[in-house]
C-alpha atoms as a PDB file:
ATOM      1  CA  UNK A   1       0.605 -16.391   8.692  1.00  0.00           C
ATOM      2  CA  UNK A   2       2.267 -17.719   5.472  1.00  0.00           C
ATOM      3  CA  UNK A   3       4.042 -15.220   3.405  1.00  0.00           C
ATOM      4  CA  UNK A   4       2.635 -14.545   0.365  1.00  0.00           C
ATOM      5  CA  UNK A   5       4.313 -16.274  -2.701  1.00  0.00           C
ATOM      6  CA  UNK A   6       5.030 -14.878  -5.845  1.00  0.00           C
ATOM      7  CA  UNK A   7       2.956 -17.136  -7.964  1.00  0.00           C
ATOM      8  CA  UNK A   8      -0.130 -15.323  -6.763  1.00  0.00           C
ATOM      9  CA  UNK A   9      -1.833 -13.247  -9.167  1.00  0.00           C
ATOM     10  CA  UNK A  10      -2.062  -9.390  -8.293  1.00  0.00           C
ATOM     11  CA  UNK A  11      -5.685  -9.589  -7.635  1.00  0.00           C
ATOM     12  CA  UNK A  12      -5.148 -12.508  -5.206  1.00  0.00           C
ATOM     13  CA  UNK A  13      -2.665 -10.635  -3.118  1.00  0.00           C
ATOM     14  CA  UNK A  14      -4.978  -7.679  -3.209  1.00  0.00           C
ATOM     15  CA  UNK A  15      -7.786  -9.317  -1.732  1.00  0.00           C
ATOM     16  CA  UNK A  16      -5.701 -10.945   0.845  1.00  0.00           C
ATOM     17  CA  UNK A  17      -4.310  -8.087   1.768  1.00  0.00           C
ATOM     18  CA  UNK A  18      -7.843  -6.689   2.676  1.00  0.00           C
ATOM     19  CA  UNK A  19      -9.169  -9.473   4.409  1.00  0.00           C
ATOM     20  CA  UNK A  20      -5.688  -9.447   6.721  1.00  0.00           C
ATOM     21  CA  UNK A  21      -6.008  -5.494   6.876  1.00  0.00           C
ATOM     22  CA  UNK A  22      -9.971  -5.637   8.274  1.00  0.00           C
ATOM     23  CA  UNK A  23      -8.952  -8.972  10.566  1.00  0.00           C
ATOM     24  CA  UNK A  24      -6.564  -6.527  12.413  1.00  0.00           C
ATOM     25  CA  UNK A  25      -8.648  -3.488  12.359  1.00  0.00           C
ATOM     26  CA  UNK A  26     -11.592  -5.577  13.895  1.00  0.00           C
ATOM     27  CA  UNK A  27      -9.092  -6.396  16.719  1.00  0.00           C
ATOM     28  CA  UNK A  28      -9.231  -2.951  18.579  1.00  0.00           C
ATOM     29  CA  UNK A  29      -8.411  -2.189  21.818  1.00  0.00           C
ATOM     30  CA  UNK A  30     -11.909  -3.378  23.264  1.00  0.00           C
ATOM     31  CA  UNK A  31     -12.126  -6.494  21.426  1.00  0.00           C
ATOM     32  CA  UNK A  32      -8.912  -7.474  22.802  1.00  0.00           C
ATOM     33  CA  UNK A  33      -9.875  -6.556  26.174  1.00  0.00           C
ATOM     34  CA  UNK A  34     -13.305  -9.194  25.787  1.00  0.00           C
ATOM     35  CA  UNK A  35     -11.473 -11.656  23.998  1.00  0.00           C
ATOM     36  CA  UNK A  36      -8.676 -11.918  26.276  1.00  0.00           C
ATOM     37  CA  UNK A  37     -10.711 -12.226  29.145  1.00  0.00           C
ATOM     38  CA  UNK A  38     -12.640 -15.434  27.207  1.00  0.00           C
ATOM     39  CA  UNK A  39      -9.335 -16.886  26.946  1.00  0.00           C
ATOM     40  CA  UNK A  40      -8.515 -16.502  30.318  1.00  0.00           C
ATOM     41  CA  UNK A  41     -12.080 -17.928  31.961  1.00  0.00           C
ATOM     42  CA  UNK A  42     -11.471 -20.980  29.447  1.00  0.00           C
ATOM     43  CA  UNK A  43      -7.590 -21.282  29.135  1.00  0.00           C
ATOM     44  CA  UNK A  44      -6.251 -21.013  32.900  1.00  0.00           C
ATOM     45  CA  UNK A  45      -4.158 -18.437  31.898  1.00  0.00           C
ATOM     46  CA  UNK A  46      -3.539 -14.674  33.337  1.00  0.00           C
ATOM     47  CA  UNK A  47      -5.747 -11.970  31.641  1.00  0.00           C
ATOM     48  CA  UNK A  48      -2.815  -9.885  31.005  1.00  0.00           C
ATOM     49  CA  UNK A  49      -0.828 -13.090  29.499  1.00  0.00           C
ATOM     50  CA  UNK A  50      -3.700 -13.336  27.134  1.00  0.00           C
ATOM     51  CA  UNK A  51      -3.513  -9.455  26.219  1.00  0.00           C
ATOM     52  CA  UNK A  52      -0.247  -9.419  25.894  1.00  0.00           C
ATOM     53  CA  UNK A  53      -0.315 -12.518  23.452  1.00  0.00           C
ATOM     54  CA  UNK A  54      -3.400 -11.348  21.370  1.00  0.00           C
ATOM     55  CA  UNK A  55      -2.155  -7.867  21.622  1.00  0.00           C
ATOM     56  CA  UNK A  56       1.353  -9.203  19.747  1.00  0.00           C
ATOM     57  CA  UNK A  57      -0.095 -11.244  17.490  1.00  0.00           C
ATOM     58  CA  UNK A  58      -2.592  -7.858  16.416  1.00  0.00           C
ATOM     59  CA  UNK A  59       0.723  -6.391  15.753  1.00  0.00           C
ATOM     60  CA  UNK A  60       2.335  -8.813  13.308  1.00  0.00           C
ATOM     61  CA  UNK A  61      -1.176  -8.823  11.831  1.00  0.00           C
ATOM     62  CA  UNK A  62      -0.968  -5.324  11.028  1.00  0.00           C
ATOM     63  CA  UNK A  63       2.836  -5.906  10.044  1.00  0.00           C
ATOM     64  CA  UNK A  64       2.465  -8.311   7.577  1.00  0.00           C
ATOM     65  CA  UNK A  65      -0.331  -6.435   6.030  1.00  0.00           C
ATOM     66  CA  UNK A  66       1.075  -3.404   5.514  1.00  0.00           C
ATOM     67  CA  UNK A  67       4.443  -5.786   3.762  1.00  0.00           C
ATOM     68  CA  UNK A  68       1.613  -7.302   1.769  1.00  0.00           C
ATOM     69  CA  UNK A  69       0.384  -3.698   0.840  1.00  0.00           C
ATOM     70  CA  UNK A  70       3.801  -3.197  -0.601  1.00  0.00           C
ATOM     71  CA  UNK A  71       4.487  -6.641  -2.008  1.00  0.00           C
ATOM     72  CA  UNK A  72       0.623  -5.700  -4.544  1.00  0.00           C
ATOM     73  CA  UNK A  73       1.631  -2.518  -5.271  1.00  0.00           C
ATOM     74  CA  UNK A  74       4.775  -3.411  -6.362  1.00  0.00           C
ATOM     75  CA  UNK A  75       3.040  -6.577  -8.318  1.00  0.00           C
ATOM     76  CA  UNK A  76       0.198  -3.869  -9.615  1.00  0.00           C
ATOM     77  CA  UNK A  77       2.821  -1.979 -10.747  1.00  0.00           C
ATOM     78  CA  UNK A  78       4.648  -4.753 -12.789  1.00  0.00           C
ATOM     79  CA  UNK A  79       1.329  -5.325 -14.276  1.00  0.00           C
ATOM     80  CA  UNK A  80       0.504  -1.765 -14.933  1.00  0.00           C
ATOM     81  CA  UNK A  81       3.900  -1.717 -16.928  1.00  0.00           C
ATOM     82  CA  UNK A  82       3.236  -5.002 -18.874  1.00  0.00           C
ATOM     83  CA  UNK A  83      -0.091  -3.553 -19.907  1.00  0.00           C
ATOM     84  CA  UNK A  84       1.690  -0.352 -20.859  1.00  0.00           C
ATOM     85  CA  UNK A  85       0.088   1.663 -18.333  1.00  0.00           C
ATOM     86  CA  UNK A  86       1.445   4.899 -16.433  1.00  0.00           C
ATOM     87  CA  UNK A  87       1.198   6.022 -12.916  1.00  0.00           C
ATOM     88  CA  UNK A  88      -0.628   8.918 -12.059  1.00  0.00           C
ATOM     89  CA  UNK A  89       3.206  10.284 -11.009  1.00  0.00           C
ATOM     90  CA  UNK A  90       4.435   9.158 -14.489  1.00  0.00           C
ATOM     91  CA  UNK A  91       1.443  11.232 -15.977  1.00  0.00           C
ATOM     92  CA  UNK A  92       1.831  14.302 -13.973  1.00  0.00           C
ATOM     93  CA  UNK A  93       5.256  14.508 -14.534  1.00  0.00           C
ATOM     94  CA  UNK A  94       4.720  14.231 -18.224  1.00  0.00           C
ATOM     95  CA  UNK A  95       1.882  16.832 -18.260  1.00  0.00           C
ATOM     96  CA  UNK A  96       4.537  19.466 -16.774  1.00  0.00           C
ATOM     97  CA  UNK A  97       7.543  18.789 -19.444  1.00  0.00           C
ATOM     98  CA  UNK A  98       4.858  19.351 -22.271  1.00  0.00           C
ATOM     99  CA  UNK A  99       4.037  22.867 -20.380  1.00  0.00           C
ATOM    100  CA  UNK A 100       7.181  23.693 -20.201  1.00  0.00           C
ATOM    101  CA  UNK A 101       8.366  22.556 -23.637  1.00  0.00           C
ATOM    102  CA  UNK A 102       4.998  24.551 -24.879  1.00  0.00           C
ATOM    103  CA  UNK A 103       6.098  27.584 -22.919  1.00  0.00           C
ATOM    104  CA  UNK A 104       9.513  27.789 -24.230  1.00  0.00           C
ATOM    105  CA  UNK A 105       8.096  27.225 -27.787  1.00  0.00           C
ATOM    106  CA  UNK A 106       5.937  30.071 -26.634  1.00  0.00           C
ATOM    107  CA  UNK A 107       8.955  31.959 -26.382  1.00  0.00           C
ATOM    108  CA  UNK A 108      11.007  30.937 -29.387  1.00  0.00           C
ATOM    109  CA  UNK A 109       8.170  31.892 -31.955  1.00  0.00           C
ATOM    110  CA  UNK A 110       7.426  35.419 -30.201  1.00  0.00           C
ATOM    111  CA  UNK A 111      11.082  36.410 -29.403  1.00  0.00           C
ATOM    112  CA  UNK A 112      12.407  39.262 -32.174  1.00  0.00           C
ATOM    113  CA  UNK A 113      14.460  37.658 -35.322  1.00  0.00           C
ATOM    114  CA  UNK A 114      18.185  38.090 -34.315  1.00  0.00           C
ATOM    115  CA  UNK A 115      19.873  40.284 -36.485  1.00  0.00           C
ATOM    116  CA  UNK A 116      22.500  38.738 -38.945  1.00  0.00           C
ATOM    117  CA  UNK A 117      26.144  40.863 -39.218  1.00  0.00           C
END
């Protein structure tokens, strides 16, 4: 599988990302089972061989999706920023400083004037 380059656009590595994710998920355990044992009728080769291989190559599947996964978010992300958008995390935390700077204000305007000496 080529790596995925850098001068793809986010939604490019998005939707390979999904097509590589549902390629692996469609390999499961039974599929593997059926499709080794067509490459073993028609190859010459061991069932297990074939298993082994398809099972290995599943797994690098799944692998380099899940490193794609990363590779968009962290290109979604760039974008996000460019288009001066916030994460949810970003907004959260933000939502919590203003309660807190709104409770201490709270506090400030119903706390007793302190007497001057």
């Amino acid at each position: 599988m080529d790596e995925p380059g850098n001068d793809r656009s986010p939604l490019e590595q998005v939707e390979r990302l999904a097509l590589v994710g549902v390629g692996a998920a469609a390999l499961t355990a039974e599929r593997i089972d059926a499709l080794a044992g067509a490459l073993a009728e028609r190859g010459g080769i061991r069932r297990e061989e074939a298993r082994e291989t398809i099972s290995s190559l599943a797994s690098r599947w799944r692998g380099d999706s899940a490193r794609l996964g990363e590779r968009a978010g962290v290109g979604l992300s760039g974008l996000f920023r460019e288009l001066g958008l916030v994460t949810r995390d970003e907004h959260e935390e933000l939502e919590l400083r203003v309660a807190q700077l709104e409770h201490r204000l709270r506090l400030v305007e119903t706390s007793p004037p302190h007497a001057v000496s």
